[in-house]
N, C-alpha and C. Protein backbone atom coordinates (compact mmCIF):
# COMPACT_ATOMS: atom_id res chain seq x y z
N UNK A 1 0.81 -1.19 0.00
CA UNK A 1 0.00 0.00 0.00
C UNK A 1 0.86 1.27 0.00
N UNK A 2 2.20 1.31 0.71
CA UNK A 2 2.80 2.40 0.45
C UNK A 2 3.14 2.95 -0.54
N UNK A 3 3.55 2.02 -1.40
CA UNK A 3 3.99 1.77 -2.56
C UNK A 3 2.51 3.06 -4.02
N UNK A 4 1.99 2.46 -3.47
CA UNK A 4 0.37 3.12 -3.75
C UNK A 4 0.16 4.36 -3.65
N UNK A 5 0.82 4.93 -2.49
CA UNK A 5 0.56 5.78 -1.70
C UNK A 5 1.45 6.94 -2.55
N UNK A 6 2.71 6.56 -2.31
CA UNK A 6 3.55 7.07 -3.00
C UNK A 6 3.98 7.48 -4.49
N UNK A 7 2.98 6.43 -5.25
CA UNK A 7 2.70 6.93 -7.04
C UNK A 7 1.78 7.75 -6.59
N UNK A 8 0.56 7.21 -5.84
CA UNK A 8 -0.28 8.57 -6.10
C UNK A 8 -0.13 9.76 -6.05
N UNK A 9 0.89 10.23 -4.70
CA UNK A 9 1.46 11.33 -4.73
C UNK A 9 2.43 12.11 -5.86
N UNK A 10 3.37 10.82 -6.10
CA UNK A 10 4.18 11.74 -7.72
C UNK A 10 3.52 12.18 -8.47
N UNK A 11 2.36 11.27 -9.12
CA UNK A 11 1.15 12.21 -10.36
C UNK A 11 1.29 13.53 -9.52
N UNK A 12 0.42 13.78 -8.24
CA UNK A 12 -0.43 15.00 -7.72
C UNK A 12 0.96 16.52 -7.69
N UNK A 13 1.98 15.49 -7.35
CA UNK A 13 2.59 16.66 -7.20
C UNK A 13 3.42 16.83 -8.08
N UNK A 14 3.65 15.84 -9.40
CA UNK A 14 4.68 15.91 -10.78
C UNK A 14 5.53 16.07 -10.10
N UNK A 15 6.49 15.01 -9.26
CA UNK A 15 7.70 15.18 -8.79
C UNK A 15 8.35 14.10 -8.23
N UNK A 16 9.18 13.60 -8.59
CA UNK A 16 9.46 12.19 -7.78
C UNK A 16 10.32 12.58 -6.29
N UNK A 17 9.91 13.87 -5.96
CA UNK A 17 11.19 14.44 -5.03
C UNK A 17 10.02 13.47 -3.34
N UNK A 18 8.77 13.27 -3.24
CA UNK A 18 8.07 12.25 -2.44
C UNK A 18 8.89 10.73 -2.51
N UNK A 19 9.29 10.62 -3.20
CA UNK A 19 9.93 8.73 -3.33
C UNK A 19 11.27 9.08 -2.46
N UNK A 20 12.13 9.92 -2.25
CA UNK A 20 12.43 9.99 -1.43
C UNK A 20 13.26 10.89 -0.12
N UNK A 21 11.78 11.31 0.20
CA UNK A 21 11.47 11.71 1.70
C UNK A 21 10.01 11.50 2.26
N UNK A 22 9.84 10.43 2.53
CA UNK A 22 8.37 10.44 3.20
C UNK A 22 8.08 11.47 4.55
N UNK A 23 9.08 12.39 4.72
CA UNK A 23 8.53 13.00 5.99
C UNK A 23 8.66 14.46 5.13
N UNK A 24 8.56 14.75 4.22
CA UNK A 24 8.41 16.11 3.39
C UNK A 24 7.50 16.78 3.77
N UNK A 25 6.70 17.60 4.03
CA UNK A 25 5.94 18.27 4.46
C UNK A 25 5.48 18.80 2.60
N UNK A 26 4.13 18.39 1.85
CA UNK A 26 4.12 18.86 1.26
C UNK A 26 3.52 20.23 0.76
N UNK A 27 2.96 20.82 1.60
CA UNK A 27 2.54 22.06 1.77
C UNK A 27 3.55 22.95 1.91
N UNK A 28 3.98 23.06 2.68
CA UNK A 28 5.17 23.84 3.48
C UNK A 28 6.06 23.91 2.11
N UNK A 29 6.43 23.17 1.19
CA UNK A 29 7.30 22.70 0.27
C UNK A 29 6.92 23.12 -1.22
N UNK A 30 5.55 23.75 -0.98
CA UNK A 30 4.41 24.26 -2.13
C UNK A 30 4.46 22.85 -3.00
N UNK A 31 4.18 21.69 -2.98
CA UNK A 31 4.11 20.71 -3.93
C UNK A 31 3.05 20.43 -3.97
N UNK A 32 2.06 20.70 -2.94
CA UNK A 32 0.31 20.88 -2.51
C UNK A 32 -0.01 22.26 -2.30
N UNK A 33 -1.07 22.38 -2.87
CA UNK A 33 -1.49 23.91 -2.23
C UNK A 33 -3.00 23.56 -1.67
N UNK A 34 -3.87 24.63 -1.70
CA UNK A 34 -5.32 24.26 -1.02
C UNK A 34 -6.43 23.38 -1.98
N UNK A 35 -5.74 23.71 -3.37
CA UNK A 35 -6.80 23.06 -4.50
C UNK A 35 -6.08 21.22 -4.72
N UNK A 36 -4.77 21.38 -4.36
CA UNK A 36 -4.43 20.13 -4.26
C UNK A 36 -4.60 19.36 -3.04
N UNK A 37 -5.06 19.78 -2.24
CA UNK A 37 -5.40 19.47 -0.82
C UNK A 37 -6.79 18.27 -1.26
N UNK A 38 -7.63 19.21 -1.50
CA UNK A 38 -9.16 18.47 -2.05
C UNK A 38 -8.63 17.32 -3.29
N UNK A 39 -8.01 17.47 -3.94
CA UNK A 39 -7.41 16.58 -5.18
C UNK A 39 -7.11 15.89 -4.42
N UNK A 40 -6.14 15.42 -3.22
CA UNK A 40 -5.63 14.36 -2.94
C UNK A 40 -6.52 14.13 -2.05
N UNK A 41 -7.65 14.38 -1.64
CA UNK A 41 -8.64 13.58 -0.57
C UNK A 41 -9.91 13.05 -1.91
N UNK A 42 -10.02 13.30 -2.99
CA UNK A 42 -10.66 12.95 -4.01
C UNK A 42 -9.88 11.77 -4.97
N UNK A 43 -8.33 11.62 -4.75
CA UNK A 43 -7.41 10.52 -5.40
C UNK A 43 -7.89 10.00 -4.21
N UNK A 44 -7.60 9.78 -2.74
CA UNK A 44 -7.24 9.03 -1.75
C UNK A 44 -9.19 8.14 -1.96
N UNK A 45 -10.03 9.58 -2.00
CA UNK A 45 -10.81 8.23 -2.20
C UNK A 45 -11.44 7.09 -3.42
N UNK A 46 -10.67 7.91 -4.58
CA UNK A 46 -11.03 6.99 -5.99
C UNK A 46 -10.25 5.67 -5.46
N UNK A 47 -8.70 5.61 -5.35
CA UNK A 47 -8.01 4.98 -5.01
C UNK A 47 -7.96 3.94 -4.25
N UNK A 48 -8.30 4.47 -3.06
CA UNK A 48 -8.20 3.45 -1.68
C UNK A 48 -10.06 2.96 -1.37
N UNK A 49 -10.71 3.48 -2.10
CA UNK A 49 -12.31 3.09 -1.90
C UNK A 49 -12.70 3.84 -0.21
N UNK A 50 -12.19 5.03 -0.01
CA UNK A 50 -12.52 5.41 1.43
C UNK A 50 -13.60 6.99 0.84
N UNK A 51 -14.71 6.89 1.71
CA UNK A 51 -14.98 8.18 1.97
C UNK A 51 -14.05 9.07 2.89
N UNK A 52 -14.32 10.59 2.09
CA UNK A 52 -13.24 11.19 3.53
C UNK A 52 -13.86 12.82 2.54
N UNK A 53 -14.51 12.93 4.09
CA UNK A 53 -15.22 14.74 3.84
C UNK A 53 -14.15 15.42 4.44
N UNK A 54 -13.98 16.69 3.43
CA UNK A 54 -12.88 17.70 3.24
C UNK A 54 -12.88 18.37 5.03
N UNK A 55 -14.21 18.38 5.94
CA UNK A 55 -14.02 18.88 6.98
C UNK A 55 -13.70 17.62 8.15
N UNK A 56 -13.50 16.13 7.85
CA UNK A 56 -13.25 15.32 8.74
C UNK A 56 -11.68 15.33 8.69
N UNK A 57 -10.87 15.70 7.60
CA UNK A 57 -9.28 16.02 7.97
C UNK A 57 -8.86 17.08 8.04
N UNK A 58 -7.97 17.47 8.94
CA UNK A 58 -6.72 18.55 8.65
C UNK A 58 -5.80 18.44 7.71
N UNK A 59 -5.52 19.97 7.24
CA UNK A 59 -4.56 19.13 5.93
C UNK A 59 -3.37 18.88 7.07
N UNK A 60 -2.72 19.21 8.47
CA UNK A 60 -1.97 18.87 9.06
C UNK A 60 -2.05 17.21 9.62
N UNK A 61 -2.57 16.83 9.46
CA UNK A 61 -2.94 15.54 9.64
C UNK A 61 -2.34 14.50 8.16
N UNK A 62 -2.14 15.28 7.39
CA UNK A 62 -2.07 14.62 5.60
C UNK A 62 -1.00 15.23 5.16
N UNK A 63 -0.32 16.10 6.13
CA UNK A 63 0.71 16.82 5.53
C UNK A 63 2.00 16.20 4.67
N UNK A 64 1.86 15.06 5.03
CA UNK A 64 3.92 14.17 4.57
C UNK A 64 3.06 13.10 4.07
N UNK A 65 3.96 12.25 3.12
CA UNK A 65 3.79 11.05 2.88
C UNK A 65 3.03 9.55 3.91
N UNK A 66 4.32 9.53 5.11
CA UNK A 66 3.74 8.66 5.97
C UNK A 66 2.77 9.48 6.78
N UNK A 67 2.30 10.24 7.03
CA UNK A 67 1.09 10.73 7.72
C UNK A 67 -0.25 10.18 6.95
N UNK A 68 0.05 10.73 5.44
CA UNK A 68 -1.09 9.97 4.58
C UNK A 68 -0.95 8.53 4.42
N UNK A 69 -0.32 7.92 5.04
CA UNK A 69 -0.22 5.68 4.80
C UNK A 69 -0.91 6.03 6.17
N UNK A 70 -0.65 6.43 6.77
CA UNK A 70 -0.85 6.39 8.46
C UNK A 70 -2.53 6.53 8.67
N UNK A 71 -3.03 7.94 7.83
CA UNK A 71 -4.57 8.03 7.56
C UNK A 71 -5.20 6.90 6.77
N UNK A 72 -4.52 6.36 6.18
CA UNK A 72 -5.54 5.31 4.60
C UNK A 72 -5.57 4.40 5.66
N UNK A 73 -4.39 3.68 6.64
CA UNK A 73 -4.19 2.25 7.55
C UNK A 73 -5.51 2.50 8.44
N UNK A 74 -5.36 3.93 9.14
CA UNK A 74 -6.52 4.06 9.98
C UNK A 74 -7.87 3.62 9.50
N UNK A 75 -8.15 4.66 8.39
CA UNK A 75 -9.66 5.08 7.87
C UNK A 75 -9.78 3.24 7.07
N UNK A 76 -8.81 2.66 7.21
CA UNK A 76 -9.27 1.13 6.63
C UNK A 76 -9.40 0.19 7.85
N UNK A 77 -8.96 0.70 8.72
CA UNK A 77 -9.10 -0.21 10.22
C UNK A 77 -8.01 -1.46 9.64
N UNK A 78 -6.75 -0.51 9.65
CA UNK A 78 -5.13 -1.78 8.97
C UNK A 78 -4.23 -1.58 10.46
């Protein structure tokens, strides 16, 4: 699943600079902004088959790579 996790993110952010640093902060780093915020909770749920309303996360909660494996493990009960 990380593995998963981690293509999805290169598309979103056109950058393979996520493959490696999973603790990147991608906001902070402008590789996400607020319209990519909603994009990656709209990939996370085409992807992973999860609902997830834009006001049940923080984007600080989704900020890095492993924060987002960390949310999909949760919101799948992994």
């Amino acid at each position: 699943m990380e593995e998963k996790v981690i293509d999805m993110l290169v598309k979103l952010c056109e950058t393979d600079e996520v493959k490696n640093d999973w603790n990147i902060n991608l906001f902070e780093t402008s590789l996400l902004d607020s319209l990519g915020f909603i994009e990656l909770l709209l990939t996370i749920e085409a992807d992973f088959g999860l609902i997830v309303g834009p006001t049940e996360v923080q984007r600080e909660q989704i900020d890095t790579p492993n924060k987002i494996i960390k949310f999909i493990k949760t919101k799948k009960g992994l």
